[in-house]
Structure formats: structure tokens, C-alpha cells
PDB file of N, CA and C in Angstrom:
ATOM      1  N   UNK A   1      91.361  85.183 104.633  1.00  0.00           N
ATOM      2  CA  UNK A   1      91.812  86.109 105.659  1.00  0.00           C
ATOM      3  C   UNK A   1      91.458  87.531 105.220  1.00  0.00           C
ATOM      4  N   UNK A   2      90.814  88.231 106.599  1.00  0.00           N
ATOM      5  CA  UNK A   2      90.064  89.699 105.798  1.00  0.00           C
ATOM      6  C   UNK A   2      92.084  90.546 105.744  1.00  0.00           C
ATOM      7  N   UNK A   3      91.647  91.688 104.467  1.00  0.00           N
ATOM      8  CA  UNK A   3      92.829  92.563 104.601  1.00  0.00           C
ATOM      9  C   UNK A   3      92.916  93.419 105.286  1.00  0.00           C
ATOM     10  N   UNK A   4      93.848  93.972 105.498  1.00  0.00           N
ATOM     11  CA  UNK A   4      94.186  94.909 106.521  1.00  0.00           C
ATOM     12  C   UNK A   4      94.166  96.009 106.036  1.00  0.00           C
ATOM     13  N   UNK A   5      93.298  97.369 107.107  1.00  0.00           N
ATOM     14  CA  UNK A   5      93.143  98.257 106.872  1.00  0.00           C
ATOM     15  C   UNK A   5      94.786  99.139 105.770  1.00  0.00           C
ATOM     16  N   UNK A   6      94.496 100.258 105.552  1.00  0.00           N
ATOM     17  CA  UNK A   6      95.891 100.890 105.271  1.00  0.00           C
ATOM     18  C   UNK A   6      96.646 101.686 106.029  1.00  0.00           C
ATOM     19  N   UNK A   7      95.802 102.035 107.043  1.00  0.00           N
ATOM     20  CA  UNK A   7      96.764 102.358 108.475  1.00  0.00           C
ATOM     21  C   UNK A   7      97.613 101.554 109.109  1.00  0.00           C
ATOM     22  N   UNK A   8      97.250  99.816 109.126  1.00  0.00           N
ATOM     23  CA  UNK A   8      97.886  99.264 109.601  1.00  0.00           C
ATOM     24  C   UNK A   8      98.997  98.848 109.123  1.00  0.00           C
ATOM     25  N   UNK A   9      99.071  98.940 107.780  1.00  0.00           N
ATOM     26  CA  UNK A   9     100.007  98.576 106.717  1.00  0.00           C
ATOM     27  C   UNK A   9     101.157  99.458 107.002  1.00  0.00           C
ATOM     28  N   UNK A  10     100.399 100.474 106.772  1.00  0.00           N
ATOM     29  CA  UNK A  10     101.377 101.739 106.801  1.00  0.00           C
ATOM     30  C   UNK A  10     102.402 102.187 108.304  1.00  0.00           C
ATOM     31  N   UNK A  11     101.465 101.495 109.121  1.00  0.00           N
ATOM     32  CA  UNK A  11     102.288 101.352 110.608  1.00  0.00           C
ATOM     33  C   UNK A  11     103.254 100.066 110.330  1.00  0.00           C
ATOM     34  N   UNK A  12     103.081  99.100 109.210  1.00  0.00           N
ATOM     35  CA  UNK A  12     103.852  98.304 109.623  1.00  0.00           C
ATOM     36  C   UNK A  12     105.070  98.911 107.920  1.00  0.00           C
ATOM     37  N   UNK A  13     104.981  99.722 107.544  1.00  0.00           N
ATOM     38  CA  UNK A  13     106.071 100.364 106.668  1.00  0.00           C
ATOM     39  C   UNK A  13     107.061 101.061 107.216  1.00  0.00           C
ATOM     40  N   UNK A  14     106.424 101.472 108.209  1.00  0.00           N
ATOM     41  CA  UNK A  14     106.917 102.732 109.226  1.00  0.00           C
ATOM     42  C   UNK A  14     108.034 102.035 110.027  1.00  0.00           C
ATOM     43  N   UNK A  15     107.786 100.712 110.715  1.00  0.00           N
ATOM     44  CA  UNK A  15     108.261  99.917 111.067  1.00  0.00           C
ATOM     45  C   UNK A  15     109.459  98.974 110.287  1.00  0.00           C
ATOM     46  N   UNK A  16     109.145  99.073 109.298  1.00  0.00           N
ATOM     47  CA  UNK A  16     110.498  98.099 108.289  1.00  0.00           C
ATOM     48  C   UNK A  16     111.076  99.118 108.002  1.00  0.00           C
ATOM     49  N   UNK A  17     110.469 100.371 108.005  1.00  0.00           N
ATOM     50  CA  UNK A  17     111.502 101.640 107.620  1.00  0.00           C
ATOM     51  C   UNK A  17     112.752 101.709 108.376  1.00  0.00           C
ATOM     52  N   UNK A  18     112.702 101.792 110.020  1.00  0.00           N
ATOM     53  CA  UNK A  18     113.427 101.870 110.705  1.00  0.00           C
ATOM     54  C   UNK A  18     114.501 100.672 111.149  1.00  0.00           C
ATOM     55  N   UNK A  19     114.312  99.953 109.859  1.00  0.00           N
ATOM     56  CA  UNK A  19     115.661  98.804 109.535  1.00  0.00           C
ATOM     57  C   UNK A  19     116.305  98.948 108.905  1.00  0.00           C
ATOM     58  N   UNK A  20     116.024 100.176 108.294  1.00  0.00           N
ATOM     59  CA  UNK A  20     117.200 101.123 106.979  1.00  0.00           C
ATOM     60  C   UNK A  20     117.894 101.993 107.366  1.00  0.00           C
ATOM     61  N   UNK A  21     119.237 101.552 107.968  1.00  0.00           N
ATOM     62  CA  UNK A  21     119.910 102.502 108.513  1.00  0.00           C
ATOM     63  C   UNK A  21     121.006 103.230 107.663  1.00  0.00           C
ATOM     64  N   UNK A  22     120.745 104.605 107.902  1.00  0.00           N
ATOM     65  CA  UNK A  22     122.205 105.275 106.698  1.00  0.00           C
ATOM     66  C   UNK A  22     123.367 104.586 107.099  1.00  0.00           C
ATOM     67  N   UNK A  23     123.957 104.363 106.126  1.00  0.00           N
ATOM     68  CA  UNK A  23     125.413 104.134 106.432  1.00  0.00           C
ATOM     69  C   UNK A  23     126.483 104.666 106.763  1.00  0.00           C
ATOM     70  N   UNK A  24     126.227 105.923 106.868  1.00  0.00           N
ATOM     71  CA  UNK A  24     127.133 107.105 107.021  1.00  0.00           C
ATOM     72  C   UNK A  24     126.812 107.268 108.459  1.00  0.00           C
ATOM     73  N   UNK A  25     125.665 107.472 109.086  1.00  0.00           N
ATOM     74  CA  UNK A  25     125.363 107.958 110.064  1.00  0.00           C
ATOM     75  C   UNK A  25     125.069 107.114 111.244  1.00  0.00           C
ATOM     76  N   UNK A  26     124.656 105.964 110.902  1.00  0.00           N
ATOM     77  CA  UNK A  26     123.992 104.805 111.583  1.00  0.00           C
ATOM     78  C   UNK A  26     122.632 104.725 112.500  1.00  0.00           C
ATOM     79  N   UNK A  27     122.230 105.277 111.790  1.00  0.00           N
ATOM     80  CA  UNK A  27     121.120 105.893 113.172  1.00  0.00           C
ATOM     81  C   UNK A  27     119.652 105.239 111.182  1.00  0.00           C
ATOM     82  N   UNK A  28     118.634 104.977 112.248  1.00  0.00           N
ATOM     83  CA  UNK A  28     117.629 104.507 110.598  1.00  0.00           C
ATOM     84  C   UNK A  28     117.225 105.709 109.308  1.00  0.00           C
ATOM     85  N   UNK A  29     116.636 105.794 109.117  1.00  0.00           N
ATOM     86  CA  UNK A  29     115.467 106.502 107.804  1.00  0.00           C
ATOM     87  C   UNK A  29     114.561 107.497 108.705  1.00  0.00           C
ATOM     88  N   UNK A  30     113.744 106.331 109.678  1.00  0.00           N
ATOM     89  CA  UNK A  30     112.683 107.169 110.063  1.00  0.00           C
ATOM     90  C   UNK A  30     112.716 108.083 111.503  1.00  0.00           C
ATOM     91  N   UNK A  31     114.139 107.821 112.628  1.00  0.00           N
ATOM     92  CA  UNK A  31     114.398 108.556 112.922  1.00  0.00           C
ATOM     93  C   UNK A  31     115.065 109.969 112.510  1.00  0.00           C
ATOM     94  N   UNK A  32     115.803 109.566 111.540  1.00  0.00           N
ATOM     95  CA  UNK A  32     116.409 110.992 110.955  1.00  0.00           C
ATOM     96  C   UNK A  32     115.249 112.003 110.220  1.00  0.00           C
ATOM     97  N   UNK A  33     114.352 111.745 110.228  1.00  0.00           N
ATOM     98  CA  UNK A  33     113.724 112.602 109.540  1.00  0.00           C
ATOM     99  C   UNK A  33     113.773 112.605 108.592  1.00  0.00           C
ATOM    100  N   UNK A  34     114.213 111.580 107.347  1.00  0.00           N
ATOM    101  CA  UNK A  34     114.509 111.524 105.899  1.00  0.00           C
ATOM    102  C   UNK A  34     113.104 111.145 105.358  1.00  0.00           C
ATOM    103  N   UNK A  35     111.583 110.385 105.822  1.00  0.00           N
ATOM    104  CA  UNK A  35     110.684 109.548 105.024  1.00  0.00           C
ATOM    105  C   UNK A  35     109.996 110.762 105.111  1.00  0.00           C
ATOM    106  N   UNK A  36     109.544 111.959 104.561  1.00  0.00           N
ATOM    107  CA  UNK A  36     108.839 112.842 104.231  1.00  0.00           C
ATOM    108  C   UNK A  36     106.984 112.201 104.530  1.00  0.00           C
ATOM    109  N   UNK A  37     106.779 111.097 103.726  1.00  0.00           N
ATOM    110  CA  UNK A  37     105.728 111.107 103.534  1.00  0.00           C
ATOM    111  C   UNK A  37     105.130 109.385 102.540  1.00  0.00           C
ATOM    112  N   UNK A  38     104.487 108.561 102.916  1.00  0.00           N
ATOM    113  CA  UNK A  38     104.145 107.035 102.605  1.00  0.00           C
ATOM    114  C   UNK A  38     102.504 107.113 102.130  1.00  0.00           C
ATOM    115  N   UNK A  39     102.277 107.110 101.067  1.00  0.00           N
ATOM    116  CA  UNK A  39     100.919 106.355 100.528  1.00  0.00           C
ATOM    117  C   UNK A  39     100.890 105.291  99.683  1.00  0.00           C
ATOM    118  N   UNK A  40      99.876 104.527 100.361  1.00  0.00           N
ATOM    119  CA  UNK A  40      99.564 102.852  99.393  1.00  0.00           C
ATOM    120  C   UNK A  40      98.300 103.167  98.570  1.00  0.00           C
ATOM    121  N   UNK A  41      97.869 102.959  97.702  1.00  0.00           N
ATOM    122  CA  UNK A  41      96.780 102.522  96.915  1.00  0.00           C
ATOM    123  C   UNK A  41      96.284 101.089  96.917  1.00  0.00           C
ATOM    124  N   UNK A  42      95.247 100.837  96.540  1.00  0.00           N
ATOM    125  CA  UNK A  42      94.219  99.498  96.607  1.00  0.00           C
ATOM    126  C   UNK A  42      94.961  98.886  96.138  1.00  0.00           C
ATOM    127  N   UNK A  43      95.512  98.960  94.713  1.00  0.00           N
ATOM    128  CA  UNK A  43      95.920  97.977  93.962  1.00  0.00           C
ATOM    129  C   UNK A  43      97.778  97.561  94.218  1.00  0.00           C
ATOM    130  N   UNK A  44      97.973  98.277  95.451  1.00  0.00           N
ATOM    131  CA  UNK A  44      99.787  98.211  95.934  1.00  0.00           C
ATOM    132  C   UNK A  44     100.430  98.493  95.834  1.00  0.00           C
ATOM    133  N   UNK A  45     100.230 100.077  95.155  1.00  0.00           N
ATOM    134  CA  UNK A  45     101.200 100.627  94.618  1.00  0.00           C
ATOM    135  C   UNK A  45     101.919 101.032  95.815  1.00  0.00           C
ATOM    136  N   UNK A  46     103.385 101.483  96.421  1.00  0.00           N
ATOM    137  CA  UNK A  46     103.392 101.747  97.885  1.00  0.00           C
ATOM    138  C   UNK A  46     104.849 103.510  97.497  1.00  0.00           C
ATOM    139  N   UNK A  47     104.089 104.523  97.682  1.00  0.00           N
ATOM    140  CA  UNK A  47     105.027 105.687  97.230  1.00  0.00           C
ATOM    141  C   UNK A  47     105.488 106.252  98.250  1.00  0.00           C
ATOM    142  N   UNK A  48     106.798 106.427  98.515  1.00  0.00           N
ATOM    143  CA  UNK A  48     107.503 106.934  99.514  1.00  0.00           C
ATOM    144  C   UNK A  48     108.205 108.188  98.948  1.00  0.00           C
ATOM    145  N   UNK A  49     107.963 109.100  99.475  1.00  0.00           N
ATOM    146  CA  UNK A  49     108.871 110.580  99.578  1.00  0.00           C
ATOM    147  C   UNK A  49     109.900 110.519 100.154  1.00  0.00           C
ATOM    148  N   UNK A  50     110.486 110.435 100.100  1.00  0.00           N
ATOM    149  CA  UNK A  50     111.924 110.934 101.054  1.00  0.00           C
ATOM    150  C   UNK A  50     112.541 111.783 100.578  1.00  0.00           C
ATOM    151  N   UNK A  51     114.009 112.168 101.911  1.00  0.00           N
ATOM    152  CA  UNK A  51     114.659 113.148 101.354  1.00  0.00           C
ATOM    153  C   UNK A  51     116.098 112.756 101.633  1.00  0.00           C
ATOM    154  N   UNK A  52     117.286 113.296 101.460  1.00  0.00           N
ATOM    155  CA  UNK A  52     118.839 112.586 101.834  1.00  0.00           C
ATOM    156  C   UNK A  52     118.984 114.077 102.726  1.00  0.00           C
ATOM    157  N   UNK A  53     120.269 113.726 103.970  1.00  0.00           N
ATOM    158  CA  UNK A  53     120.466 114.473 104.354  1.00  0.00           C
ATOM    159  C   UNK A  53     121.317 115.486 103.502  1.00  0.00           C
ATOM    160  N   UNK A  54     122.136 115.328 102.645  1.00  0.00           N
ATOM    161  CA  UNK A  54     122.581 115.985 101.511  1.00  0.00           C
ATOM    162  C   UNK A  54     122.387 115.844  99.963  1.00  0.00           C
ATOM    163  N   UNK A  55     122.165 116.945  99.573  1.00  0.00           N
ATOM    164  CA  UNK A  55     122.146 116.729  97.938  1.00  0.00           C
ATOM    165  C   UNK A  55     123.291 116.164  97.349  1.00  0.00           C
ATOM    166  N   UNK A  56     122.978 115.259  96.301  1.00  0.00           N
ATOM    167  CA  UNK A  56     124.169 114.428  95.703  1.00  0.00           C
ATOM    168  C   UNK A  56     124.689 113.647  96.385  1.00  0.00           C
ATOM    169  N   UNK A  57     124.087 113.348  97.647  1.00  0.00           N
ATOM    170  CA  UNK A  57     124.177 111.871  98.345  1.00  0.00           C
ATOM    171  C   UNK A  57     124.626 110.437  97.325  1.00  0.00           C
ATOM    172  N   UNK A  58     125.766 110.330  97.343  1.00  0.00           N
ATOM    173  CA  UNK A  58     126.002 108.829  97.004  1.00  0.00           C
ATOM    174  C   UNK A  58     125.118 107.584  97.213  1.00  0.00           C
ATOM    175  N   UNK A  59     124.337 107.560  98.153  1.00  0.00           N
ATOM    176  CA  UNK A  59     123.836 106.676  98.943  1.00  0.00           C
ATOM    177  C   UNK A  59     122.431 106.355  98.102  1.00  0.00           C
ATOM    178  N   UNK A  60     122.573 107.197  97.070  1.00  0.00           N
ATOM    179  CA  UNK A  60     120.861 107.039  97.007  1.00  0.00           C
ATOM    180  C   UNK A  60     120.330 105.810  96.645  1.00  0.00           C
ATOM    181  N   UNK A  61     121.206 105.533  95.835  1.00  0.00           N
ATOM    182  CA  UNK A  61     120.424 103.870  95.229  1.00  0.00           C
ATOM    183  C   UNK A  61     120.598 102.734  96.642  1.00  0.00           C
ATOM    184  N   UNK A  62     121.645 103.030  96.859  1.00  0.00           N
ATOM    185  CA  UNK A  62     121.818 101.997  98.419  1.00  0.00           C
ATOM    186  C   UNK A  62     120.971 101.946  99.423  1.00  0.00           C
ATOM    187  N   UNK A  63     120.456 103.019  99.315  1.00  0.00           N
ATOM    188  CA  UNK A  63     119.351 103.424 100.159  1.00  0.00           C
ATOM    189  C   UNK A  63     118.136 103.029  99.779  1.00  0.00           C
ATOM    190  N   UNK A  64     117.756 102.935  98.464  1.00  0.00           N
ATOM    191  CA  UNK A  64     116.646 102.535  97.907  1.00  0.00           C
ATOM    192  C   UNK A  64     115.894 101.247  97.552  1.00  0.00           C
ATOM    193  N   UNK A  65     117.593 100.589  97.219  1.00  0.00           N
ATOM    194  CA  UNK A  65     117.329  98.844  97.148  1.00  0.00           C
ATOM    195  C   UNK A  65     116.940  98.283  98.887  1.00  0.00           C
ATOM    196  N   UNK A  66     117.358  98.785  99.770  1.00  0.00           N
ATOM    197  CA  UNK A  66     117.569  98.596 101.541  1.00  0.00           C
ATOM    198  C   UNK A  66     116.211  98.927 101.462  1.00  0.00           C
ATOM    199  N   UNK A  67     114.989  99.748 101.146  1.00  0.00           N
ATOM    200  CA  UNK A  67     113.824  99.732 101.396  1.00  0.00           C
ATOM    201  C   UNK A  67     113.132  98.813 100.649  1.00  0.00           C
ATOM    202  N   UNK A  68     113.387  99.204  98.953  1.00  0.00           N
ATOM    203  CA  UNK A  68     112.844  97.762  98.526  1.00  0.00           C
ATOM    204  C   UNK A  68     112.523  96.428  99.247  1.00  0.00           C
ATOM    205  N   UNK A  69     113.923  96.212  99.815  1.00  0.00           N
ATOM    206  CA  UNK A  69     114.491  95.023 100.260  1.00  0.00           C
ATOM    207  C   UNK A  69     113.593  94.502 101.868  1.00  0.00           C
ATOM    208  N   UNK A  70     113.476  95.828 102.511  1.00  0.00           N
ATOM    209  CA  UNK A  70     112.727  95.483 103.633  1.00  0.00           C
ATOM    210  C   UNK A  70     111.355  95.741 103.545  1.00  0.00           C
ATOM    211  N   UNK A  71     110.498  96.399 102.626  1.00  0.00           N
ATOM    212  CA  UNK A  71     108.667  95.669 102.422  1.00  0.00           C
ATOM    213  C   UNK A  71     108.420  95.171 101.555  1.00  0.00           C
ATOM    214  N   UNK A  72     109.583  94.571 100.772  1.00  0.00           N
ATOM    215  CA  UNK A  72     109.409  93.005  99.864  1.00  0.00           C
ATOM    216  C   UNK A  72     108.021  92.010 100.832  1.00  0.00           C
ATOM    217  N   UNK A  73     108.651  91.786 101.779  1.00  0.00           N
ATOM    218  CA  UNK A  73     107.695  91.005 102.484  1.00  0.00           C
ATOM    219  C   UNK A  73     106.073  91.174 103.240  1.00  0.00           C
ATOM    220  N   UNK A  74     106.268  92.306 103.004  1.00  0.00           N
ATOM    221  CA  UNK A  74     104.813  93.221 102.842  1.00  0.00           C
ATOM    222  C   UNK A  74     103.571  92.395 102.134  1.00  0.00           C
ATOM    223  N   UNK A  75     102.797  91.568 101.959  1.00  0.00           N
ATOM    224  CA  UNK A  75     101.848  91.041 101.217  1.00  0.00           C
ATOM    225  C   UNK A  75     100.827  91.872 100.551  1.00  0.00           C
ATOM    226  N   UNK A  76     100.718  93.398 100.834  1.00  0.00           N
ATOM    227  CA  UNK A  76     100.087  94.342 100.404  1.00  0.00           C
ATOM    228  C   UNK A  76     100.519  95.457  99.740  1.00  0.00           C
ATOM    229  N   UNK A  77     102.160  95.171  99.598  1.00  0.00           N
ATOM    230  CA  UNK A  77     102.484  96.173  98.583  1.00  0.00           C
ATOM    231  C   UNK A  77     103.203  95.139  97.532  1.00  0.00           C
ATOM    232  N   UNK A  78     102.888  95.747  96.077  1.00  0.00           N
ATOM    233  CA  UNK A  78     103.001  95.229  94.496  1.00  0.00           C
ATOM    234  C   UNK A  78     104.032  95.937  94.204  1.00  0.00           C
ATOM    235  N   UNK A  79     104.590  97.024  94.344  1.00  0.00           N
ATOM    236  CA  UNK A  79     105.105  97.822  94.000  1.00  0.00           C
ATOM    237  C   UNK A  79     105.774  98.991  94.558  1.00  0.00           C
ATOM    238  N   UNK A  80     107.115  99.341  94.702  1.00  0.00           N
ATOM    239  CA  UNK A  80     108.083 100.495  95.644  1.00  0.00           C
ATOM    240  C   UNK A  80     108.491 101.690  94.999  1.00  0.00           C
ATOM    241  N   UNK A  81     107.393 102.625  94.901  1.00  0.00           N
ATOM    242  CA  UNK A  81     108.207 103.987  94.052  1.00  0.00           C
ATOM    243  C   UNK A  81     109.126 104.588  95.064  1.00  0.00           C
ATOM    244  N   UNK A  82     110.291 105.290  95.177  1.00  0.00           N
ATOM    245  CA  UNK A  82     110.555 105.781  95.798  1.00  0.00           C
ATOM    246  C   UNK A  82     111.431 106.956  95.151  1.00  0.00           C
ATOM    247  N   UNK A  83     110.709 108.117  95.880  1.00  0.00           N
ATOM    248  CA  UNK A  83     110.657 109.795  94.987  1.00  0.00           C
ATOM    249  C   UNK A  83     111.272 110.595  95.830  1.00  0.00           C
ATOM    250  N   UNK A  84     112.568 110.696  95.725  1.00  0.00           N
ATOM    251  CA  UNK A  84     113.803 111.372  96.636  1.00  0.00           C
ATOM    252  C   UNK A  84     113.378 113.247  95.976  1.00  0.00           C
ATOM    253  N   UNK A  85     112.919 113.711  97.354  1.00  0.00           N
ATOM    254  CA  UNK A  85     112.698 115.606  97.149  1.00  0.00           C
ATOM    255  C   UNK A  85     113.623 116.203  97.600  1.00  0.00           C
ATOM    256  N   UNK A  86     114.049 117.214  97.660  1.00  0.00           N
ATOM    257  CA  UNK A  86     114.640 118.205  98.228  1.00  0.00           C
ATOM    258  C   UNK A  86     113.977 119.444  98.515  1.00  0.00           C
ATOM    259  N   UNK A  87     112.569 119.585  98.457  1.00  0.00           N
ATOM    260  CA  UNK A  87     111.839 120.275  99.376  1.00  0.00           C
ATOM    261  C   UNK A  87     110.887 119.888  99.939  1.00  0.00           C
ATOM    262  N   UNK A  88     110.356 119.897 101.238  1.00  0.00           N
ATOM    263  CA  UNK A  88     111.513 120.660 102.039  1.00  0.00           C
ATOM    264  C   UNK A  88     112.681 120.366 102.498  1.00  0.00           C
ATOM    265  N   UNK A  89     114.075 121.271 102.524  1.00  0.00           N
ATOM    266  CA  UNK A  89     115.203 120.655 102.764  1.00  0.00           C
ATOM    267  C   UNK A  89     115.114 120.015 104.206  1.00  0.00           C
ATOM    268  N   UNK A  90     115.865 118.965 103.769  1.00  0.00           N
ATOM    269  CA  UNK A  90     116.422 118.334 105.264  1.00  0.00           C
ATOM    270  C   UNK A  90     117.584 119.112 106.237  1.00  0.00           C
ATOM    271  N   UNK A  91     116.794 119.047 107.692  1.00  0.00           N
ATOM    272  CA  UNK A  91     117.900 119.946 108.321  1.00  0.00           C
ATOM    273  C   UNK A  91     117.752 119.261 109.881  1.00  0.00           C
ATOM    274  N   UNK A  92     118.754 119.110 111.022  1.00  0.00           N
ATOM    275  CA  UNK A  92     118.699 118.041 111.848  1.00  0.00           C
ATOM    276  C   UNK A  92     117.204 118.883 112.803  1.00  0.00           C
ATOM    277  N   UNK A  93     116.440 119.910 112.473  1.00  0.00           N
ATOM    278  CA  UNK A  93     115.099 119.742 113.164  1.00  0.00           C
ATOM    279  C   UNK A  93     114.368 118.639 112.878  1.00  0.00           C
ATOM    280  N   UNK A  94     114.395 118.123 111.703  1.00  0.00           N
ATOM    281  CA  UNK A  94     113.715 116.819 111.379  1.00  0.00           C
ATOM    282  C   UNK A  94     113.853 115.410 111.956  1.00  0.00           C
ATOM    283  N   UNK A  95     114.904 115.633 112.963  1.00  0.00           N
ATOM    284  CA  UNK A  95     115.005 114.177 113.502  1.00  0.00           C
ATOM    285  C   UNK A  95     114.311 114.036 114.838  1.00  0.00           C
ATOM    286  N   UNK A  96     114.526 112.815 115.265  1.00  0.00           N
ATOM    287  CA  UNK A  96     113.606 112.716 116.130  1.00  0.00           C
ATOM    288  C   UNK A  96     114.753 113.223 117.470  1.00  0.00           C
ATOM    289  N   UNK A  97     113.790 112.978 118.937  1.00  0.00           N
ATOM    290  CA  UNK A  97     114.750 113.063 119.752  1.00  0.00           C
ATOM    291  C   UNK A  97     115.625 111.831 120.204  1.00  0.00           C
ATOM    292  N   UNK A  98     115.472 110.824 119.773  1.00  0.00           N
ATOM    293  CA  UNK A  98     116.332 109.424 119.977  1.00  0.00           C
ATOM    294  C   UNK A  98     117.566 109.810 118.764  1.00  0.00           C
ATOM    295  N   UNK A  99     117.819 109.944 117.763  1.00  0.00           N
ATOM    296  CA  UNK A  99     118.245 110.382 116.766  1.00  0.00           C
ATOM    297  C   UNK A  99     119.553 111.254 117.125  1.00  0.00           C
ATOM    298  N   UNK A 100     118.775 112.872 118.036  1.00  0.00           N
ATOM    299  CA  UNK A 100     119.399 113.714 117.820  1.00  0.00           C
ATOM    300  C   UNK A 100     120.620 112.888 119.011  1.00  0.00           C
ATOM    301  N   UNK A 101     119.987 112.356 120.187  1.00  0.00           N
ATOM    302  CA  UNK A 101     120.783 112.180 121.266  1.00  0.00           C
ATOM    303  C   UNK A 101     121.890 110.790 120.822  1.00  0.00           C
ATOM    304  N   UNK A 102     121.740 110.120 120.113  1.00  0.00           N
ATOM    305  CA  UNK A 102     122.895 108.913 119.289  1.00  0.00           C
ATOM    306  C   UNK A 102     123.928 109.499 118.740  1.00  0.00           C
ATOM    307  N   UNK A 103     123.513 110.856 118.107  1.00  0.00           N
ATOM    308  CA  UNK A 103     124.715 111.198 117.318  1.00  0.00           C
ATOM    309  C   UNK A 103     125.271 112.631 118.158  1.00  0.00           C
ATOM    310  N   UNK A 104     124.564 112.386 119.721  1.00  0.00           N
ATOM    311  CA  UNK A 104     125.366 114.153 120.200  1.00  0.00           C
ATOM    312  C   UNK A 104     125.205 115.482 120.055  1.00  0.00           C
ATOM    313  N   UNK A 105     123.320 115.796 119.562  1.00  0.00           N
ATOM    314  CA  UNK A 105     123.226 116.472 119.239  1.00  0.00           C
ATOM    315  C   UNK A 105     122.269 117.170 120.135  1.00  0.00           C
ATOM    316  N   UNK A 106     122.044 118.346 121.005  1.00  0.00           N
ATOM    317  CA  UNK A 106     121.464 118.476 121.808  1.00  0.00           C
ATOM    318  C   UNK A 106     120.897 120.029 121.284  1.00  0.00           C
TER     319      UNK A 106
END
């Protein structure tokens, strides 16, 4: 079976992303504006940027095993870095408009 480009991969990361929902907030990852930024390499490495809506977020590891956990099944990624930034800060411009309107935010 030929492999799949890394766009497509990456559309389908984008996609398991938004099964990681904060727990605090309930709304996913990739509507809130938290996944900064996703690159794979040849060999699978798969590095995710993100950010928490607050510094010193409790959540972080909970948050991290929940992605692990959902492109485990990925056949093209070997490997889940995931590199929590705080710049640029997170602020609710970053969410989407499905996002802002769940939690009342207009």
C-alpha cells in the first residue's frame, strides 16, 4: 500500500486532535486555539506545539497522554513530542468561531 502524503496525515492529526477535549472547558484542543503548530518527519517523529489556556495549568500531562492516546493509531507516526509554549500567549482571539459561540462568547 503506497504512503500517504504528509498533508494528509497531518489532516488526519488535526482531526484526532479535536477528540481532546479540555476538561475544564469542554469544548476540544483544536477549536480553542491551543495546537500552535504540527510537524511529522519521514522517519515519524510527530511534534506538536501547543499552548494551555493558562500558565501552570494542572492539566498538562492529562492533556498530553489524551493526544498520545488519540494518534496512537496513526500508522505513520513512531513517536509524540509534545512542546507546551507560552509564546505566543493564548488569549480567546485564538479560538475558533464554533468555540467562541459554546462557551458564550461573542
Amino acid at each position: 500500500m503506497a504512503s500517504r502524503n504528509v498533508e494528509d496525515v497531518k489532516d488526519e492529526i488535526i482531526e484526532k486532535l479535536e477528540n481532546v477535549i479540555d476538561p475544564e472547558l469542554g469544548i476540544d484542543i483544536v477549536n480553542l486555539g491551543l495546537i500552535y503548530e504540527i510537524d511529522l518527519d519521514s522517519a515519524g517523529a510527530c511534534e506538536i506545539k501547543m499552548t494551555l489556556t493558562t500558565m501552570g495549568c494542572p492539566l498538562t500531562d492529562v492533556l498530553a497522554e489524551m493526544i498520545e492516546r488519540e494518534l496512537q493509531p496513526i500508522s505513520e507516526i513512531k513517536q509524540v513530542n509534545i512542546n507546551f509554549v507560552w509564546e505566543p500567549a493564548w488569549t480567546i482571539d485564538k479560538m475558533t468561531r464554533y468555540a467562541k459561540m459554546a462557551l458564550g462568547i461573542h
